[in-house]
Protein backbone atom coordinates (compact mmCIF):
# COMPACT_ATOMS: atom_id res chain seq x y z
CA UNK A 1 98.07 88.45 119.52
CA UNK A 2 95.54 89.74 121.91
CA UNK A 3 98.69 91.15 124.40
CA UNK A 4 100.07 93.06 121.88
CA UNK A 5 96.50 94.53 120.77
CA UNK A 6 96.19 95.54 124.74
CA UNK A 7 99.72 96.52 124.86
CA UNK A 8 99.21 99.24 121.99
CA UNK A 9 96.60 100.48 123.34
CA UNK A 10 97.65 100.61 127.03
CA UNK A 11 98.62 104.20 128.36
CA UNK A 12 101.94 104.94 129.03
CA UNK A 13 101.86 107.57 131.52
CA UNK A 14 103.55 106.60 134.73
CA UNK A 15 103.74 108.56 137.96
CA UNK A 16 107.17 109.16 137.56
CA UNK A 17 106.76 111.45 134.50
CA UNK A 18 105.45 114.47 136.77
CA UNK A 19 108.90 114.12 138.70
CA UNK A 20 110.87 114.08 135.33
CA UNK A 21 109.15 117.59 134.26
CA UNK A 22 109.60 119.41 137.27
CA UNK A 23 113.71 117.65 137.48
CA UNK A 24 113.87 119.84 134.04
CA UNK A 25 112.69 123.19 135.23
CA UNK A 26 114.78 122.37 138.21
CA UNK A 27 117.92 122.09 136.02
CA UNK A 28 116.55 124.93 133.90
CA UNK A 29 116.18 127.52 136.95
CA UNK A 30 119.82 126.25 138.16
CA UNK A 31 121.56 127.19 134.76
CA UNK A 32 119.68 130.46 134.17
CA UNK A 33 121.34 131.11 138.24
CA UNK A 34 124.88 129.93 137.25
CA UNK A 35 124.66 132.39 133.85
CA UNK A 36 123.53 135.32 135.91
CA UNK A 37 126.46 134.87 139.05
CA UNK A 38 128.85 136.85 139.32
CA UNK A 39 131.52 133.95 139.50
CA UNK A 40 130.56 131.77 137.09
CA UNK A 41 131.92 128.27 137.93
CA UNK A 42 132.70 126.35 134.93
CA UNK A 43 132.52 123.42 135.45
CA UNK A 44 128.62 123.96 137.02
CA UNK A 45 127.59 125.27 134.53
CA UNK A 46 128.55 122.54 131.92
CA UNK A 47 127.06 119.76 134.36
CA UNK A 48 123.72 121.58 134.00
CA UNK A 49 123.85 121.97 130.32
CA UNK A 50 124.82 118.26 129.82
CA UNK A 51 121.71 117.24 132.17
CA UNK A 52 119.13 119.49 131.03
CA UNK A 53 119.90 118.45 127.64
CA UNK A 54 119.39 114.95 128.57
CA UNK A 55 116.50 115.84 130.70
CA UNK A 56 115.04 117.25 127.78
CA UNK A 57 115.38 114.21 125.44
CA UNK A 58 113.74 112.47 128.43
CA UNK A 59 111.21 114.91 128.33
CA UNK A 60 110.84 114.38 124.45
CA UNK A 61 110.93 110.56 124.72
CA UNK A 62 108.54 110.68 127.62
CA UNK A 63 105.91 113.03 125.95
CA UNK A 64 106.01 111.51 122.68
CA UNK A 65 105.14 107.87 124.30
CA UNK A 66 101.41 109.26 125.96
């Protein structure tokens, strides 16, 4: 009983969440590039919607947990 009363109250911030923010405006700047080419490469530009809507979840996930 006593682990789970320090468990709940334990932070969970990690030093990996910093990387996982600026991975998403990473993604985020790369898609708003592939949109504004002049050749837009399909395929690209799919990839980077499918990660920076997972990114985002992760984002979601990881913000809701601090």
């Amino acid at each position: 009983m006593l682990f789970a009363e320090e468990a709940a109250q334990a932070s969970s911030f990690s030093g990996f969440d910093p990387f996982v923010i600026i991975f998403t405006i990473l993604i985020a700047i790369g898609l708003v590039r592939l949109f504004a080419a002049k050749r837009r490469n399909v395929f690209a530009i799919a990839f980077a919607l499918v990660s920076l809507v997972v990114f985002l979840f992760m984002d979601f996930v990881m913000i809701k947990g601090w």
